[in-house]
Protein backbone atom coordinates (compact mmCIF):
# COMPACT_ATOMS: atom_id res chain seq x y z
CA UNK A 1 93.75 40.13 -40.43
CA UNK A 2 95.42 43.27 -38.98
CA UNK A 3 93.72 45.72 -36.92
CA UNK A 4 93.06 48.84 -39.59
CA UNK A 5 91.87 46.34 -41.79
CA UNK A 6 89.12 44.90 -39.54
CA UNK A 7 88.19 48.77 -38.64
CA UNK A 8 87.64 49.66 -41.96
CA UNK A 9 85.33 46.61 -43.28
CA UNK A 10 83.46 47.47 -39.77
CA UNK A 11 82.94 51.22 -41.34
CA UNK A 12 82.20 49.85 -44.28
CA UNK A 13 79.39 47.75 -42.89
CA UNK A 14 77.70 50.14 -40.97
CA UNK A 15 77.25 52.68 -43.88
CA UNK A 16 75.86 50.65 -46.57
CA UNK A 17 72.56 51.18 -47.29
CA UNK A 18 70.34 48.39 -46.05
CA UNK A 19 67.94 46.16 -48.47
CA UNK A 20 64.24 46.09 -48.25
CA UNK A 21 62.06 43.18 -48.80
CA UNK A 22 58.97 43.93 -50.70
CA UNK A 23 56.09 42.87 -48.58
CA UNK A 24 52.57 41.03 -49.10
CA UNK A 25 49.66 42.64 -47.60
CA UNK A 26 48.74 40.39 -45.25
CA UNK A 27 45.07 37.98 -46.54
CA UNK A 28 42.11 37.98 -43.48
CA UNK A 29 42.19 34.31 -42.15
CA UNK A 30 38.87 32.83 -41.61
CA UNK A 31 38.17 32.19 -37.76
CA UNK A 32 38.18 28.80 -36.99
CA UNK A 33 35.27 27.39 -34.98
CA UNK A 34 36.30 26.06 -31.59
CA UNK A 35 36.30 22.19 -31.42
CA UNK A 36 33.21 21.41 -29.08
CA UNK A 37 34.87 19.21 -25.75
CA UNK A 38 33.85 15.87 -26.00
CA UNK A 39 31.04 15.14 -23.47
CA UNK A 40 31.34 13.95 -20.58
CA UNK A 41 29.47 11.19 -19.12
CA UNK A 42 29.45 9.62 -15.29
CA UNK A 43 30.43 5.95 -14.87
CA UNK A 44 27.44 3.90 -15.88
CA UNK A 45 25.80 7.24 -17.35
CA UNK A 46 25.47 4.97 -20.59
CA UNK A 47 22.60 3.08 -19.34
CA UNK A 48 20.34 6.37 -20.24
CA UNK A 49 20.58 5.80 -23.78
CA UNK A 50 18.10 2.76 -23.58
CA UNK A 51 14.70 2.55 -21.86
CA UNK A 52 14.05 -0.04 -20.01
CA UNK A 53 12.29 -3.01 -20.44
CA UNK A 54 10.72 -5.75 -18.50
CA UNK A 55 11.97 -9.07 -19.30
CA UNK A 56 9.32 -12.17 -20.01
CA UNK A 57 8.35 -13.78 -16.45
CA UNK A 58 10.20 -16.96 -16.14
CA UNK A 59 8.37 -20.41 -15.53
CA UNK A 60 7.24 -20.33 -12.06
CA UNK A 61 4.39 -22.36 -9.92
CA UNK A 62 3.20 -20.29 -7.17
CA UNK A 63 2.16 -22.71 -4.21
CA UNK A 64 -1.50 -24.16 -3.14
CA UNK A 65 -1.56 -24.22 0.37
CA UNK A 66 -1.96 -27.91 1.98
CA UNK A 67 -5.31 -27.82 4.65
CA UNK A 68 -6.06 -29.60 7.15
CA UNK A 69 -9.29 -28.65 9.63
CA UNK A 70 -8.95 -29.89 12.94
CA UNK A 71 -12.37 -31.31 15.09
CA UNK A 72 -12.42 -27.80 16.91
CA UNK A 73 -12.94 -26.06 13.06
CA UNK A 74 -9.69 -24.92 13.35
CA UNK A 75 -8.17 -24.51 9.82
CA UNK A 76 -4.40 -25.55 9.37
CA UNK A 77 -2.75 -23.61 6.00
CA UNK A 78 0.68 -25.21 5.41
CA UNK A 79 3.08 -24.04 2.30
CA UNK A 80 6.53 -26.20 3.30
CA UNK A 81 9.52 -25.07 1.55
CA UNK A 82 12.19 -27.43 1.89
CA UNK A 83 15.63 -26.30 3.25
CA UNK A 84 13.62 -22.36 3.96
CA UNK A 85 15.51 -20.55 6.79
CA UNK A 86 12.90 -19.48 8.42
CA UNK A 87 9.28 -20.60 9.72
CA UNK A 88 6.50 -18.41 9.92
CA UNK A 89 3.69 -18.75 11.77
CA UNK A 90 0.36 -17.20 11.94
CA UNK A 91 -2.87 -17.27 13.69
CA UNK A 92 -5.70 -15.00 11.09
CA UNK A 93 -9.42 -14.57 13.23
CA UNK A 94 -12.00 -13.22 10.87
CA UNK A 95 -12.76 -10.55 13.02
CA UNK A 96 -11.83 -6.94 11.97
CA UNK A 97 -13.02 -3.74 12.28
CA UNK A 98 -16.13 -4.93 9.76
CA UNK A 99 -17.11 -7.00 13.20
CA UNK A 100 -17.37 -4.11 15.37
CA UNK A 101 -20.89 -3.54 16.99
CA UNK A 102 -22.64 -0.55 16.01
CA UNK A 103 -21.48 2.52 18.33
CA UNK A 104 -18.06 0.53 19.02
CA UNK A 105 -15.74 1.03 16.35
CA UNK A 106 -12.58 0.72 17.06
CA UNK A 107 -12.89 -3.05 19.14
CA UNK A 108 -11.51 -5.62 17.17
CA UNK A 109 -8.38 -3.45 17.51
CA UNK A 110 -8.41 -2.82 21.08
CA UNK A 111 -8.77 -6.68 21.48
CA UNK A 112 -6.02 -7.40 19.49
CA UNK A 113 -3.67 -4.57 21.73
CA UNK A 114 -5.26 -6.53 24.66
CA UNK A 115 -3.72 -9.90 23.59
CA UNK A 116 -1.01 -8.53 22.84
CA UNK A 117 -0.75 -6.79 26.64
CA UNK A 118 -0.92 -10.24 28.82
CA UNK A 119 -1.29 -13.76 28.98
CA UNK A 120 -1.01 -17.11 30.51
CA UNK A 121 0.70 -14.99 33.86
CA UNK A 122 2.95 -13.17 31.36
CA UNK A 123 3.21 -9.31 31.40
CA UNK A 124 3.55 -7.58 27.91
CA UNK A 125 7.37 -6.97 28.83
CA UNK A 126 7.64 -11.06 29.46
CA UNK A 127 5.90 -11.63 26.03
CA UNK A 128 8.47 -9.51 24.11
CA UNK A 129 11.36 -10.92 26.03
CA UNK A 130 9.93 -15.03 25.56
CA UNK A 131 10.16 -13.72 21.40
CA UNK A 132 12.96 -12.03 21.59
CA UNK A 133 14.67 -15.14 23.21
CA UNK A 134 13.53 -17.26 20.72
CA UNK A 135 14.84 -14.56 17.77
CA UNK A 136 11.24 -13.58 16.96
CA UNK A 137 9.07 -10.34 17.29
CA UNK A 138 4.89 -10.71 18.05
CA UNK A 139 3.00 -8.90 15.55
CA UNK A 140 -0.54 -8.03 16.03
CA UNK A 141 -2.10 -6.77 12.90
CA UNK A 142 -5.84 -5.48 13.07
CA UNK A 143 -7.21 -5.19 9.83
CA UNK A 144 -11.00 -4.63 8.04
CA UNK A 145 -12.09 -8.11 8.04
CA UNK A 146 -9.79 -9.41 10.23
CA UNK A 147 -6.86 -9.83 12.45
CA UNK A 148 -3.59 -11.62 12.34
CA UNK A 149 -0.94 -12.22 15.71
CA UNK A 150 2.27 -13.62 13.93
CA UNK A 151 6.00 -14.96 14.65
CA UNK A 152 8.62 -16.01 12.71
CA UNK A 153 12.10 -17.45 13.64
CA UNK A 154 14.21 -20.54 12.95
CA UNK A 155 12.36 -23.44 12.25
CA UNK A 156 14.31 -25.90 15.06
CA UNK A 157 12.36 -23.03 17.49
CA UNK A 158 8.76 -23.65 15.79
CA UNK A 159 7.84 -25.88 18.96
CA UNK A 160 8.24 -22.98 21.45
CA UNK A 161 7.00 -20.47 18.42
CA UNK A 162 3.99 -22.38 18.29
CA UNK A 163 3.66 -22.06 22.03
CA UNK A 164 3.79 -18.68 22.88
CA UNK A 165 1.18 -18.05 20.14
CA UNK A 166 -1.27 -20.55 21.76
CA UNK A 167 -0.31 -18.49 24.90
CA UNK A 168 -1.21 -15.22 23.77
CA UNK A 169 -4.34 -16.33 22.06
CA UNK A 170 -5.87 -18.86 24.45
CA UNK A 171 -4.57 -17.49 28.03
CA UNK A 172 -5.31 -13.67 27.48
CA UNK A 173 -4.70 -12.13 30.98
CA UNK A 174 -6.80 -9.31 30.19
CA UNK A 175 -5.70 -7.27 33.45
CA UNK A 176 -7.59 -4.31 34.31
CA UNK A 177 -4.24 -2.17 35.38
CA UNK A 178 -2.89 -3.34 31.38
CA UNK A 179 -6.49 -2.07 30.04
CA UNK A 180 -6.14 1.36 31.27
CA UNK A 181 -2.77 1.53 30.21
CA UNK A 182 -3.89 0.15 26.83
CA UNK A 183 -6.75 2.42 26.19
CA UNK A 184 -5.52 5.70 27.53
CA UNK A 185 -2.82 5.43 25.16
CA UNK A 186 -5.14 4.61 22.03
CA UNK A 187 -7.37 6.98 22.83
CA UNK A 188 -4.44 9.49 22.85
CA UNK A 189 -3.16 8.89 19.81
CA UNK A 190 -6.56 8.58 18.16
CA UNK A 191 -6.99 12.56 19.44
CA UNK A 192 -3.63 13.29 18.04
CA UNK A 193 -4.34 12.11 14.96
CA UNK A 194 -7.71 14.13 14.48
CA UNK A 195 -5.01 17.22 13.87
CA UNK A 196 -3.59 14.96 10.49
CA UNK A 197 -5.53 16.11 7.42
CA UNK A 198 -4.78 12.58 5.98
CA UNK A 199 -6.32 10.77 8.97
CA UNK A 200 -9.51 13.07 8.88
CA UNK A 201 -10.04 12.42 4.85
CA UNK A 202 -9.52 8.78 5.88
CA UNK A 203 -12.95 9.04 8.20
CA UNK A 204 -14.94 11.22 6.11
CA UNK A 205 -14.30 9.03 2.58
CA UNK A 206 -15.50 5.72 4.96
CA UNK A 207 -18.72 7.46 6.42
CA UNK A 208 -19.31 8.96 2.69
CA UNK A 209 -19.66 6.14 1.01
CA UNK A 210 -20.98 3.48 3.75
CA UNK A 211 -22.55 5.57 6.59
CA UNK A 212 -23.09 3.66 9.12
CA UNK A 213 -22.49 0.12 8.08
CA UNK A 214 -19.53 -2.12 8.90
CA UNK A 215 -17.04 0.02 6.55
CA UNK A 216 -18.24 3.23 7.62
CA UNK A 217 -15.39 3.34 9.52
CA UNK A 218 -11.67 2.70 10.20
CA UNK A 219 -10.01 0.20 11.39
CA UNK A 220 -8.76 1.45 14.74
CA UNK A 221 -12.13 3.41 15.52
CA UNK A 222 -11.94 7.35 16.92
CA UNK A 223 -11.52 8.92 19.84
CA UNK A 224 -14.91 8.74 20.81
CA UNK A 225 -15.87 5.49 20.30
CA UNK A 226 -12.56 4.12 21.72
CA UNK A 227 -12.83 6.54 24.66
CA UNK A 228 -16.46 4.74 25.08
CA UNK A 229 -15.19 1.07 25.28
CA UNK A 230 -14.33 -0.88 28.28
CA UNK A 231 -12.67 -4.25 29.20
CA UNK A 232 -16.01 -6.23 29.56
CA UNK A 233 -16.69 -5.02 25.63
CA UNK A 234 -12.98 -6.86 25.10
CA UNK A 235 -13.92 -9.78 27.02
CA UNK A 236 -17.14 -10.37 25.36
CA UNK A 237 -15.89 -9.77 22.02
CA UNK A 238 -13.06 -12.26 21.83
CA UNK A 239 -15.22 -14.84 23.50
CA UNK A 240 -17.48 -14.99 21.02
CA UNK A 241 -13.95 -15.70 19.03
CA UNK A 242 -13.68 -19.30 18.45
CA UNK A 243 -11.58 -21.83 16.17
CA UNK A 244 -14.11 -22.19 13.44
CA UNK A 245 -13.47 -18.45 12.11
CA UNK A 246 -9.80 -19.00 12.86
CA UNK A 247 -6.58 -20.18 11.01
CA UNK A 248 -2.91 -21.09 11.93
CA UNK A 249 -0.86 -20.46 8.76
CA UNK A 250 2.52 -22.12 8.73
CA UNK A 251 5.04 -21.13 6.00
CA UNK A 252 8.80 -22.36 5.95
CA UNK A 253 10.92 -25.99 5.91
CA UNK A 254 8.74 -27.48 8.69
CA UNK A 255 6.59 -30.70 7.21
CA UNK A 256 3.05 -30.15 7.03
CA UNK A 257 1.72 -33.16 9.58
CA UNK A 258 4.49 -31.63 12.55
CA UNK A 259 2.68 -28.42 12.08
CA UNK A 260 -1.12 -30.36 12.47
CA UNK A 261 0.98 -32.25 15.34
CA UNK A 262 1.77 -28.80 17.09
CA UNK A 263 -1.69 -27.39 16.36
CA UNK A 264 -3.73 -30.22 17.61
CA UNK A 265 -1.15 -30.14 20.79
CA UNK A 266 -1.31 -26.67 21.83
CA UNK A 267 -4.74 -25.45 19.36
CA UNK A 268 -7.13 -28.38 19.80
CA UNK A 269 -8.54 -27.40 22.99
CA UNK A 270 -9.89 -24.36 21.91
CA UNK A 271 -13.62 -24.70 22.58
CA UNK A 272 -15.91 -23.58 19.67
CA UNK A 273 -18.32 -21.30 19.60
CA UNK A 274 -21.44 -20.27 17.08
CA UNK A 275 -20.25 -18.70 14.05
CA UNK A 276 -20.67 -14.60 14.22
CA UNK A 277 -18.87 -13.79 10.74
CA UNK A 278 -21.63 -12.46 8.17
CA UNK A 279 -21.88 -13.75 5.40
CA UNK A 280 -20.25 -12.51 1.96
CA UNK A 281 -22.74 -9.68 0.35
CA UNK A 282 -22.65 -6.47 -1.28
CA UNK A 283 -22.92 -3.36 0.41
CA UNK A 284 -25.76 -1.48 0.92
CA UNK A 285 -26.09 1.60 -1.29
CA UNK A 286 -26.25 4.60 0.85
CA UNK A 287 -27.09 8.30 -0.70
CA UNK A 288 -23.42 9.47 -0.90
CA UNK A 289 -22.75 12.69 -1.51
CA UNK A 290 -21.06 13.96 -4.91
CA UNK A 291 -18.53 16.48 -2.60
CA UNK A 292 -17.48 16.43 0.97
CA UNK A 293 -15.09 19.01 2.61
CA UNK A 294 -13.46 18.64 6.21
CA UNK A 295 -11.97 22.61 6.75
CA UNK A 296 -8.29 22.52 7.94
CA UNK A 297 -8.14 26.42 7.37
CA UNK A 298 -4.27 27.67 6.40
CA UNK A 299 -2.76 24.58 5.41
CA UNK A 300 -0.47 24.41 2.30
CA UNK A 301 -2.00 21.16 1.14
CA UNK A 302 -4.77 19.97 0.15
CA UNK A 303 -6.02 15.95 0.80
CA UNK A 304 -8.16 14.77 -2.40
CA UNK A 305 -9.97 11.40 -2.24
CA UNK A 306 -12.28 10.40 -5.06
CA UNK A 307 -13.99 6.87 -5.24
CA UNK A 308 -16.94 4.80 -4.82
CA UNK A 309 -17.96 1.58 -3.51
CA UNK A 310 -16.39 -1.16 -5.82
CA UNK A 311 -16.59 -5.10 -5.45
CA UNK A 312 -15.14 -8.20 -3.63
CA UNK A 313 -12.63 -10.00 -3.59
CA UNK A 314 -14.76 -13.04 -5.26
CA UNK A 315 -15.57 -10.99 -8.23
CA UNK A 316 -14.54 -12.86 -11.66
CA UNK A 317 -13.98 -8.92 -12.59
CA UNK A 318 -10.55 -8.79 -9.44
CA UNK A 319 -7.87 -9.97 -11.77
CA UNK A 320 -9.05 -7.02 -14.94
CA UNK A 321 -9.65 -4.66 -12.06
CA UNK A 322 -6.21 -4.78 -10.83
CA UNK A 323 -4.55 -4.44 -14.11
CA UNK A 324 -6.42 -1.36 -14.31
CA UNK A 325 -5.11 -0.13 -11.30
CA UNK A 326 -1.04 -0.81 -11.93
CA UNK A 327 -2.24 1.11 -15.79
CA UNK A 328 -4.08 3.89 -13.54
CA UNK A 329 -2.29 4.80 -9.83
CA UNK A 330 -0.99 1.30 -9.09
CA UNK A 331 2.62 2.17 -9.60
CA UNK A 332 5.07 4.91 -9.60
CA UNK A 333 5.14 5.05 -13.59
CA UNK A 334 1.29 5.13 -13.23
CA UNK A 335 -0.66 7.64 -15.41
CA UNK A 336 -2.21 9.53 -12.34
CA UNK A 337 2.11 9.78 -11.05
CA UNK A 338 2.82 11.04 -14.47
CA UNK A 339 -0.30 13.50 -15.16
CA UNK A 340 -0.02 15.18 -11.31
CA UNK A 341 4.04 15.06 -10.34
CA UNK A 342 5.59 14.78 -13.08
CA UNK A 343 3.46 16.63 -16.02
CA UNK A 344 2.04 19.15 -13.61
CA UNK A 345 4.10 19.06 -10.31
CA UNK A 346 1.01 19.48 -8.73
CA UNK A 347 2.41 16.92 -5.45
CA UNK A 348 4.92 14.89 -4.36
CA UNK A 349 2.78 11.70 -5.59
CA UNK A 350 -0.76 10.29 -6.71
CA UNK A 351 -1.84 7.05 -6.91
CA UNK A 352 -5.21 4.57 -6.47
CA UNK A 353 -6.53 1.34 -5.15
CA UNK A 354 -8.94 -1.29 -4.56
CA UNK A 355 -9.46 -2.70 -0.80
CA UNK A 356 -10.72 -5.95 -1.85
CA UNK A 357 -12.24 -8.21 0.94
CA UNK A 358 -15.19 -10.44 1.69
CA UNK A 359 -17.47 -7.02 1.00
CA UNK A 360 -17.23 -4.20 -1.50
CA UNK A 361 -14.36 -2.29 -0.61
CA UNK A 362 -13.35 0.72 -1.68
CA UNK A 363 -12.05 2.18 -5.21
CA UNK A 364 -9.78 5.19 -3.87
CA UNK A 365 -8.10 7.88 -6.02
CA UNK A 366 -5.78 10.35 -4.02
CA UNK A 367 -3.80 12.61 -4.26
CA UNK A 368 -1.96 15.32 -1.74
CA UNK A 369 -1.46 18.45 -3.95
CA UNK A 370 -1.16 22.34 -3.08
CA UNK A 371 -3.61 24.06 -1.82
CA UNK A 372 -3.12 26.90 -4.71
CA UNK A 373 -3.45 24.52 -7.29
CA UNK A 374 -6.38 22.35 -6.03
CA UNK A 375 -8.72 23.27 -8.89
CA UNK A 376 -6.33 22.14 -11.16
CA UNK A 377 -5.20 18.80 -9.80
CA UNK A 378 -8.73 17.69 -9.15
CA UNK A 379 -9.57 18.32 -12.74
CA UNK A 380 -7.15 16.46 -13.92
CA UNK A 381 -7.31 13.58 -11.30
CA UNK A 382 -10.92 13.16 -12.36
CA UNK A 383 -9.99 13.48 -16.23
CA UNK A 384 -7.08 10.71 -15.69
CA UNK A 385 -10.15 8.07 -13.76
CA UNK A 386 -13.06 9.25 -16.20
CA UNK A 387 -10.61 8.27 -19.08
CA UNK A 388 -9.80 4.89 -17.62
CA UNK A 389 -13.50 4.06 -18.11
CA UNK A 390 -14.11 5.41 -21.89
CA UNK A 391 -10.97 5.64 -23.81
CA UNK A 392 -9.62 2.06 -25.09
CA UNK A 393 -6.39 0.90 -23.37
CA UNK A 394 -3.11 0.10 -25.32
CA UNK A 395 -1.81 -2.99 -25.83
CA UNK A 396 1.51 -1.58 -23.90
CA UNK A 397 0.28 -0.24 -20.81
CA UNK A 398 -1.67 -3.84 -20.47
CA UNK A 399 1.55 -5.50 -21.03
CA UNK A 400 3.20 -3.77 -18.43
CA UNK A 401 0.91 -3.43 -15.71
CA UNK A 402 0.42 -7.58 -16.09
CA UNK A 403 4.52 -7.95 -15.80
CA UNK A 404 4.16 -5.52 -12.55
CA UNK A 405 1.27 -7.67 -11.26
CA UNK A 406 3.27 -11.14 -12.10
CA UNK A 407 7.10 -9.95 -10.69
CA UNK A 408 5.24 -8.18 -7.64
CA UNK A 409 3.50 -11.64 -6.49
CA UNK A 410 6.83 -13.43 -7.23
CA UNK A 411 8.63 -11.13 -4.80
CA UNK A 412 6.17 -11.57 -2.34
CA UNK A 413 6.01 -15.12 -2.75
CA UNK A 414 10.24 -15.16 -1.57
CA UNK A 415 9.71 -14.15 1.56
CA UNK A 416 7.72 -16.71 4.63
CA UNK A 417 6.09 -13.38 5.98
CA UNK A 418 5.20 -11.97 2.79
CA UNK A 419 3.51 -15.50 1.92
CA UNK A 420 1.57 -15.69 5.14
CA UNK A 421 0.24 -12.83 4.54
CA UNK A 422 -1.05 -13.31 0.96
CA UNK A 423 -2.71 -17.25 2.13
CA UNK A 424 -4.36 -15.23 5.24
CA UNK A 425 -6.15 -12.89 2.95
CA UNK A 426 -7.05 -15.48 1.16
CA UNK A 427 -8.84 -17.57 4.01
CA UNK A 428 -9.98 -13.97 5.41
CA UNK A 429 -12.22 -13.43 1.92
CA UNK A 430 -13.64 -17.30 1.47
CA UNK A 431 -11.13 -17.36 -1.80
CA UNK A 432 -10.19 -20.71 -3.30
CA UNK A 433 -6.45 -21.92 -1.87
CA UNK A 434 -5.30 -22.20 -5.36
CA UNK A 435 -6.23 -18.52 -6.02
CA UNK A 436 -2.30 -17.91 -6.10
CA UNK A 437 -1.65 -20.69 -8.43
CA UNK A 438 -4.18 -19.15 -11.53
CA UNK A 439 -3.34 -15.36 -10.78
CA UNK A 440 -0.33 -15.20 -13.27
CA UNK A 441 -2.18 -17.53 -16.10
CA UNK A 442 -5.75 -15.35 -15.80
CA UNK A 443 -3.19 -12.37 -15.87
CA UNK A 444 -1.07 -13.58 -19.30
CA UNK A 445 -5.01 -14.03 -20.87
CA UNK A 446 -6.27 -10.93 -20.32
CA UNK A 447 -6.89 -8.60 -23.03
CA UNK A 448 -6.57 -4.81 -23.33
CA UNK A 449 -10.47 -4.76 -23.88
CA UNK A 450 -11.55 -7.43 -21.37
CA UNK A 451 -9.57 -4.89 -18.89
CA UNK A 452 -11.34 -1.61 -19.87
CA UNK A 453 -15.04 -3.80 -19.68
CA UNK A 454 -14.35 -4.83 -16.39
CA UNK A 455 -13.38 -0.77 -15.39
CA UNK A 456 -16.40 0.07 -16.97
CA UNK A 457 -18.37 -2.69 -15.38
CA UNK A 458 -17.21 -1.23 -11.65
CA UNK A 459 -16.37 2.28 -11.66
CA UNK A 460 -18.65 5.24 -12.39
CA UNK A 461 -16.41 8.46 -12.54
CA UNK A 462 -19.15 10.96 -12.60
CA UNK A 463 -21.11 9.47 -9.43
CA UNK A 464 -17.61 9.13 -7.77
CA UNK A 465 -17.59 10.85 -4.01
CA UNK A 466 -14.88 13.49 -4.03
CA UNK A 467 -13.46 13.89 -0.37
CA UNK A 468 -11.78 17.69 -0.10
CA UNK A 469 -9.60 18.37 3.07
CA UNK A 470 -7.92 21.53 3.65
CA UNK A 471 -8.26 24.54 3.26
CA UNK A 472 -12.11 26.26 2.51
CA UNK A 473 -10.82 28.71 -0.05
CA UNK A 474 -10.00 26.14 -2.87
CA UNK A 475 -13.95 25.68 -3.47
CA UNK A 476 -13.61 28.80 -5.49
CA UNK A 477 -10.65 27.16 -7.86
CA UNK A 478 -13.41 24.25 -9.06
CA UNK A 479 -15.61 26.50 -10.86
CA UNK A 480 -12.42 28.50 -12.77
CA UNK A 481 -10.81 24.96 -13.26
CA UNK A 482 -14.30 24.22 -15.43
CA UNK A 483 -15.19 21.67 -12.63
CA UNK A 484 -19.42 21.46 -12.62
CA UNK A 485 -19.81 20.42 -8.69
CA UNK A 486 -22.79 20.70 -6.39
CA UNK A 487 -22.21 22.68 -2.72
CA UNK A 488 -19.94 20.64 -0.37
CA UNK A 489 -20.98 18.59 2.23
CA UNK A 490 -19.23 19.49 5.35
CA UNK A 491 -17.89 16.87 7.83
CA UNK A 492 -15.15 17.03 11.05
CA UNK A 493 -12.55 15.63 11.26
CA UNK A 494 -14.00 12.16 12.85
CA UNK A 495 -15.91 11.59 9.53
CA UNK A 496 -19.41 12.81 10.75
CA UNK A 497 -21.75 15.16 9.12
């Protein structure tokens, strides 16, 4: 194509008229709803989706202790395990705080910390480093009824275990320069701990309920009364100790007639003496007050106690009673936890107990809440024990505070320590040796209804002593929070009127 050809169809082209497309109007489009992200879960997160629940208990026998009482009195408690890596050994006195003489409270402790301070020419620091050496640690445990000095360690080292307990025991040094040391230092911390709000609702709940009698008070005594004690109150205390009130629990691989070997070897010279343990009885009912309040003015929290005298150990009631507990404050998915943290937020955590001994221990309901919601929590920590008593359990809660109860002895069963423990309660109390053997089949027996008699049998919610300590003001919340209670007794801080 020649040039003038190509120039005219270009003229051509940009003349014509152009043609238009006839156009739609244009139809609204619904909005479309934005596709939700799928959700996004943690690793594991699934696991949320199910409650949990607690399996059947497996078979299991739980052990009988073998006994054998040497001519001293001296009771031998063996549970062998065969092939167990470790040995533990124990020697339980049935002298606690509950042995004290009246104005001394506070010296079955202090003779424990004096055992533990000296003997057979050994200084405290050459007791620690004999256990260490053998891979062991002395424990000295004072307790209500009682006291416990344990070690555990390999069982090829039970000959030299066995020994240095028998030291400490027998050949207490009791040195004068180890008693000052001793007591200063208790009586120090004692005065310390007059400032912790816990400590002081501790003493006032004791002297509340039992005055004072044998549990009027704790286990390590107060200032005072420590402050009052000397070494000839020692001395004379733990020779009136003898074999007859005494125990050596073994628990590990070691065969039951080397431990009687050992005990008649290094235990069988232990002269006796006349018994000095009372005998089992109830309490004696004191006038306890309905409200007690120990002033801690400013703090943020209040300390709330409520409970009563309950029963012993020996009660055919202990194995209801302590169902009722894991339903009531025994455990963390209790329905005290759930009413006062987790309904209310009212505190960190409530809970409840039974000190079950030889006497009638305690029923204790506490809680630490704050101080601007005292009224409150009170009312409902008294509705939670009050309904305990008169509303009818479910089958449920029964079933799961009896699989608590059942796993929680199993665990403790696993362990030597844990075991000693359990058999030297049970020789503290007078109980049967095969108490641990019928726990779990009493337990699987039990009915929702046989548990709520035996509440109502012990516990008497509107007698209960209700221990306030903290700060004056909250008195006024009771009456707004509906609560109908009589003018507060007022105690210190060492539990006395």
């Amino acid at each position: 194509m020649n040039a003038r050809i190509l120039t005219a169809l270009m003229v051509l082209t940009a003349c014509a008229t152009p043609t238009v497309a006839k156009v739609e109007p244009v139809k609204p489009v619904a909005p479309v709803a934005p596709t939700p992200p799928a959700e996004v879960r943690l690793p594991g997160e699934e696991v949320l989706d199910t409650q949990p629940t607690i399996p059947a208990l497996s078979a299991f026998e739980a052990p009988v202790p073998v006994e054998t009482v040497l001519k001293n009195g001296l009771k031998v408690l063996v549970v062998e395990r065969k092939g167990a890596p470790i040995e533990s050994l124990a020697l339980v006195i049935k002298r606690g705080s509950t042995s004290d003489p009246a104005g001394k409270a506070g010296l079955a402790a202090m003779t424990g910390a004096m055992l533990e301070a000296g003997s057979a020419k050994k200084s405290a620091s050459d007791i620690a480093a004999q256990a260490n050496a053998l891979g062991a640690e002395l424990r000295v445990m004072p307790a209500t009824e009682g006291f416990t000095l344990s070690l555990a360690a390999l069982p090829s080292k039970v000959e030299p275990l066995a020994g240095l307990l028998a030291d400490v025991a027998l050949k207490p040094n009791f040195d004068a320069k180890e008693w000052k040391k001793v007591h200063d230092q208790r009586v120090a911390q004692l005065k310390e701990q007059l400032a912790e709000p816990r400590v002081a609702a501790g003493n006032a709940f004791a002297s509340a309920l039992y005055g004072d009698g044998p549990l009027g008070h704790g286990v390590f005594g107060n200032a005072t009364s420590v402050a009052a004690l000397t070494l000839d109150d020692v001395k004379k205390f733990w020779a009136e100790a003898g074999p007859g009130e005494a125990a050596l629990v073994a628990v590990g691989s070691v065969p039951n007639q080397q431990v009687v070997d050992l005990a008649n070897k290094l235990f069988g010279g232990w002269k006796p003496v006349a018994a000095k343990t009372k005998a089992p009885e109830a309490v004696k009912p004191v006038d306890r007050p309905r409200l007690v309040l120990v002033e801690f003015p400013g703090r943020p929290q209040t300390v709330l106690q409520v409970g009563q005298p309950a029963v012993p150990m020996s009660s055919p009631d202990l194995v209801a009673l302590r169902v009722m507990n894991s339903i009531l404050g025994g455990s963390f998915t209790s329905r005290l936890n759930a009413n006062l943290r987790e309904k209310n937020g009212y505190t960190y955590g409530a809970g409840s107990g039974f000190s079950f001994g030889r006497n009638n221990g305690p029923f204790v309901a506490s809680a630490n809440v704050k101080t601007n919601v005292t009224g409150p929590a009170l009312k409902e920590l008294l509705y939670e024990v009050g309904k305990i008593v008169d509303e009818p359990l479910t089958d449920d809660e029964v079933a799961k505070g009896k699989s608590l109860l059942a796993y929680g002895l199993v665990e403790q069963l696993q362990r030597a320590d844990s075991t000693s423990a359990l058999v030297s309660q049970l020789f503290v109390a007078g109980m049967p040796l095969d108490t641990l053997k019928s726990f779990v089949p009493k337990l699987q027996t039990l009915t929702a209804a046989e548990v709520q008699a035996a509440a109502k049998r012990t516990l008497d919610p509107k007698t209960m002593t209700i221990t306030v300590v903290g700060d004056p003001g909250v008195l006024s919340q009771f009456e707004a929070a509906g609560l109908q209670l009589p003018a507060p007794q007022k105690r210190t801080a060492l539990g006395t009127p």
